[in-house]
C-alpha atoms as a PDB file:
ATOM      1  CA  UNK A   1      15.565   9.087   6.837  1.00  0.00           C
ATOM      2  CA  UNK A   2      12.786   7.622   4.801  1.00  0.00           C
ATOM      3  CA  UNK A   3       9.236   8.762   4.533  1.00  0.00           C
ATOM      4  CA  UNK A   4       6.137   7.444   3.055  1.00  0.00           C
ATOM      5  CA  UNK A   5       3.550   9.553   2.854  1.00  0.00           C
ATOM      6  CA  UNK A   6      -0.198   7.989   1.639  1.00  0.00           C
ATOM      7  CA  UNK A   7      -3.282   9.735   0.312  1.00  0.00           C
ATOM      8  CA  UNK A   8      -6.759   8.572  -1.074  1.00  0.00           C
ATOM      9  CA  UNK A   9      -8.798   6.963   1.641  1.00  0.00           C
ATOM     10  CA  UNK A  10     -12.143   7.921   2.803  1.00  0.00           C
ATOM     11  CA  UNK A  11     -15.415   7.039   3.057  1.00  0.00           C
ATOM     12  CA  UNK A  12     -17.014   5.133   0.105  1.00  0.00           C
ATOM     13  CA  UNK A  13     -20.627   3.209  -0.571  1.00  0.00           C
ATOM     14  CA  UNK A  14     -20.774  -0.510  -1.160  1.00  0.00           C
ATOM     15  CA  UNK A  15     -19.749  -0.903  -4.513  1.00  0.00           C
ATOM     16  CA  UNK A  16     -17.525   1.915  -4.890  1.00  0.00           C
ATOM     17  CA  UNK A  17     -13.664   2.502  -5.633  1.00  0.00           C
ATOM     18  CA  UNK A  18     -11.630   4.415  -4.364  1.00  0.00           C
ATOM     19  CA  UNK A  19      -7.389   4.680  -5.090  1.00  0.00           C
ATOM     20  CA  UNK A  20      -4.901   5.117  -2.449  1.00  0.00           C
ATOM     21  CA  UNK A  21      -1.670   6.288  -3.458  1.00  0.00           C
ATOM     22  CA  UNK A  22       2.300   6.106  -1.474  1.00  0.00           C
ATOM     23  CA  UNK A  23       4.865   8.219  -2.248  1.00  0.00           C
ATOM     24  CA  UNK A  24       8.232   7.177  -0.543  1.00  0.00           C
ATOM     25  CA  UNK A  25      10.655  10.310  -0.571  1.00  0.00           C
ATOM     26  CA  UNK A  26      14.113  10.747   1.762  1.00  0.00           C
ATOM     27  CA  UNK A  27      17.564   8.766   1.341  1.00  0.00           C
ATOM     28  CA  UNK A  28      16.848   6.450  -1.127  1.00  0.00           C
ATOM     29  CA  UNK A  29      19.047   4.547  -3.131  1.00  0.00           C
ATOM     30  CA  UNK A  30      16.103   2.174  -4.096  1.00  0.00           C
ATOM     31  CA  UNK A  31      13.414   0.141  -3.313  1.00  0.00           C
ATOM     32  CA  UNK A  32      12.972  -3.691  -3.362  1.00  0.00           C
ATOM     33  CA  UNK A  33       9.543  -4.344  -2.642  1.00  0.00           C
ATOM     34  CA  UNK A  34       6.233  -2.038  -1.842  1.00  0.00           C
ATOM     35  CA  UNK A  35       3.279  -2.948  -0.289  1.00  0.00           C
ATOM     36  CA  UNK A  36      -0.112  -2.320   0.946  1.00  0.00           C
ATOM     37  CA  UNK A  37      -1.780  -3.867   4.464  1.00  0.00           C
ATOM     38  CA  UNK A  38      -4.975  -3.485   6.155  1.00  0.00           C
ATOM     39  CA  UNK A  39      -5.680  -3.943   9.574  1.00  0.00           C
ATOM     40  CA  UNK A  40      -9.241  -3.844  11.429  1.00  0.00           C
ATOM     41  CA  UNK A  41      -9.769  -3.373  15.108  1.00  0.00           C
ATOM     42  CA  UNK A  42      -9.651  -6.541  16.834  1.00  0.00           C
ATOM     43  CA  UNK A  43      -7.911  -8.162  13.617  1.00  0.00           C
ATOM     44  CA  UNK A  44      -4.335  -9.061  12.440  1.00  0.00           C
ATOM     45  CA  UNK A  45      -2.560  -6.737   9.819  1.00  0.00           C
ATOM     46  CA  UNK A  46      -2.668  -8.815   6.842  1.00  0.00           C
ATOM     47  CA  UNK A  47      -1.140  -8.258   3.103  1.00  0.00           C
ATOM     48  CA  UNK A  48      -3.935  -6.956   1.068  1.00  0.00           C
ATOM     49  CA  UNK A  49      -1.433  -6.914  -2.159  1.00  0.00           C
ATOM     50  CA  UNK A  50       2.982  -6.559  -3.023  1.00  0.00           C
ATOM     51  CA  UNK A  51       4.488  -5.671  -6.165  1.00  0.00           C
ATOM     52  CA  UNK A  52       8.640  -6.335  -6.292  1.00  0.00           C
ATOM     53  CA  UNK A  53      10.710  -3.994  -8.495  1.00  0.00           C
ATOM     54  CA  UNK A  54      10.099  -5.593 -11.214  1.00  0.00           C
ATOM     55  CA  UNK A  55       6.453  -5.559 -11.528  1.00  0.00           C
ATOM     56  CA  UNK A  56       5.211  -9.094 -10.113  1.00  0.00           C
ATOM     57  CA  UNK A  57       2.146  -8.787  -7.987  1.00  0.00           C
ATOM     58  CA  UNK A  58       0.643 -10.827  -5.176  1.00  0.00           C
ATOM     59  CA  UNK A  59      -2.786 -10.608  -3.714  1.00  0.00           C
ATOM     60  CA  UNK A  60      -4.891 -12.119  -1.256  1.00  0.00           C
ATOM     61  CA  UNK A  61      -7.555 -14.060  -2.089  1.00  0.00           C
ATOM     62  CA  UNK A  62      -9.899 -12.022  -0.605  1.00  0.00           C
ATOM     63  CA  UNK A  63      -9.379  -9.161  -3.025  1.00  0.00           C
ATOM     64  CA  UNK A  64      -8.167 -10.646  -6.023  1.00  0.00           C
ATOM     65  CA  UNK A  65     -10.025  -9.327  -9.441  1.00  0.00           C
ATOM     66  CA  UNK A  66     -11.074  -6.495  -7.355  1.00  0.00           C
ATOM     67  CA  UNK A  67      -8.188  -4.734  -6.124  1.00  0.00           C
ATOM     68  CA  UNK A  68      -5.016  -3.429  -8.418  1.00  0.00           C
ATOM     69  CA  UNK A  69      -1.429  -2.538  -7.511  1.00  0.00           C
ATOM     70  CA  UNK A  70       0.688  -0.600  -9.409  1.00  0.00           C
ATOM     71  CA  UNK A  71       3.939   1.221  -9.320  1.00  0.00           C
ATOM     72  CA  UNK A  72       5.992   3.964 -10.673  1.00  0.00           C
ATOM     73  CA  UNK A  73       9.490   3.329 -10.217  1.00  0.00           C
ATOM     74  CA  UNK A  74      10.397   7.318 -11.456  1.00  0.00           C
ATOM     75  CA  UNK A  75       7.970   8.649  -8.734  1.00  0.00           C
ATOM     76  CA  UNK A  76       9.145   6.076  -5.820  1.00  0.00           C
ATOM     77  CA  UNK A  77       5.094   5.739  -5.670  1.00  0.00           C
ATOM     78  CA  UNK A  78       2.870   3.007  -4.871  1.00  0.00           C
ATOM     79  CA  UNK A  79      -0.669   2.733  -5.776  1.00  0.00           C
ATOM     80  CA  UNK A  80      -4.150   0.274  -4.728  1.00  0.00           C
ATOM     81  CA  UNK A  81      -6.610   0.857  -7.575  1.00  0.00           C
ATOM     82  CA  UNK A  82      -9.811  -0.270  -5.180  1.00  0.00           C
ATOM     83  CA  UNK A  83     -12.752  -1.693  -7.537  1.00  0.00           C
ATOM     84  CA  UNK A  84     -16.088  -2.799  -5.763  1.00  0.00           C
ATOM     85  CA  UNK A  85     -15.896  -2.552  -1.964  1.00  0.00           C
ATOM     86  CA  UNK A  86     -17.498  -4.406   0.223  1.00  0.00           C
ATOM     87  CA  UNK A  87     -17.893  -3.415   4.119  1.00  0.00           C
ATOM     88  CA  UNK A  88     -15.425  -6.501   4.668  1.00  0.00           C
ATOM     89  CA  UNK A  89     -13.004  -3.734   3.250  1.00  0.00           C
ATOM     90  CA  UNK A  90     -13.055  -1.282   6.080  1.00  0.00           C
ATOM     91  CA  UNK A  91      -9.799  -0.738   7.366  1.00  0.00           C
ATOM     92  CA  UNK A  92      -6.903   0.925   8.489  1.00  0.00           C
ATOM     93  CA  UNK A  93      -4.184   1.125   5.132  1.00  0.00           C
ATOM     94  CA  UNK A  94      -0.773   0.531   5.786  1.00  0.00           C
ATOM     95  CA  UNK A  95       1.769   1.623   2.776  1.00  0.00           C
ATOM     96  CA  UNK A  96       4.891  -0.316   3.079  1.00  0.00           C
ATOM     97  CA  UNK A  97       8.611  -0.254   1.265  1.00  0.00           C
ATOM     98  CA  UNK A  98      11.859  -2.221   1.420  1.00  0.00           C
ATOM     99  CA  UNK A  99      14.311   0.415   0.808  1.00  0.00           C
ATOM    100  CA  UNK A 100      18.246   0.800  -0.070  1.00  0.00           C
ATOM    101  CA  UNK A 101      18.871   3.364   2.101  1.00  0.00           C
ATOM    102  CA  UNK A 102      21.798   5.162   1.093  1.00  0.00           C
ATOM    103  CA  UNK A 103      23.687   5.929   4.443  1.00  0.00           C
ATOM    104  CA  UNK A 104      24.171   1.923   4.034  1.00  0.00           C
ATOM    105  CA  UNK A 105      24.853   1.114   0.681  1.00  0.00           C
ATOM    106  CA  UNK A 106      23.220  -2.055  -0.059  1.00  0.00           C
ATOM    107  CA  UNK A 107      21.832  -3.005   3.196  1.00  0.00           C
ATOM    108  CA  UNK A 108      18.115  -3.120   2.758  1.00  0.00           C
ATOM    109  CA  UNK A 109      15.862  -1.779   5.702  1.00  0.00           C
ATOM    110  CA  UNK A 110      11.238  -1.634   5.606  1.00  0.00           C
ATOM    111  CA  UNK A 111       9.536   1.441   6.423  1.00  0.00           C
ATOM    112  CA  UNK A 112       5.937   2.411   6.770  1.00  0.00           C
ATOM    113  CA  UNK A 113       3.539   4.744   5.874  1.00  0.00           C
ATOM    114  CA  UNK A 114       1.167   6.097   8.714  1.00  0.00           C
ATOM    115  CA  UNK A 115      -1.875   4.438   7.695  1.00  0.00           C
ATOM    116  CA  UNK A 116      -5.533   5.725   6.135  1.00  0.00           C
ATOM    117  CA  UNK A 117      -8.273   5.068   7.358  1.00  0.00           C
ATOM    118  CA  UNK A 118     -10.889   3.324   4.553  1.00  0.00           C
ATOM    119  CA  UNK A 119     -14.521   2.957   5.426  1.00  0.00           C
ATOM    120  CA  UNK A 120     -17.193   1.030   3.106  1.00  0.00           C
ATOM    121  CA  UNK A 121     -20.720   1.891   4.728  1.00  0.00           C
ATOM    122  CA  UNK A 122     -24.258   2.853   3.378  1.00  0.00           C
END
């Protein structure tokens, strides 16, 4: 049993930052990958940005030089430093791992936080 647990969204102004933050906790034995998605209603989820376990990043374009993700490996926590949002922002905030789950040794397995909401409004 894995659980990721995410904190941090709200409402913000144009302009604004806010930082979400993931905390992955259960029977871990690692984890690969982390992530953070966004999905709006009526729109696909899409990868907003991935860090591996070794610290490389990916973004999309949409965010890049605006958005920052971050890890600490000690913590099993993931975190979306979110610099000058735009209403093109708003979204649902999926947190997302691939773990080594311990009940299977090195079988890997993806697990997902519950979501938070983020709104960008005036």
């Amino acid at each position: 049993q894995v659980q990721l647990v995410e904190s941090g969204g709200g409402l913000v102004q144009p302009g604004g930052s806010l930082r979400l933050s993931c905390a992955a906790s259960g029977s871990i034995f690692s984890i690969v990958d982390m992530g953070w998605y966004r999905q709006a209603p009526g729109k696909q989820r899409e990868l907003v940005a991935g860090i591996t376990s070794g610290g490389t990043t990916q973004y999309a374009d949409s965010v890049k030089g605006r958005f920052t993700i971050s890890r600490d490996n000690a913590k099993n926590t993931v975190y979306l430093q979110m610099n000058s949002l735009e209403r093109e922002d708003t979204a649902v905030y999926y947190c997302n791992a691939v773990v080594q789950v311990m009940a299977l040794g090195i079988s890997t397995r993806s697990f997902w936080g519950q979501g938070t909401q983020v709104t960008v409004s005036s």
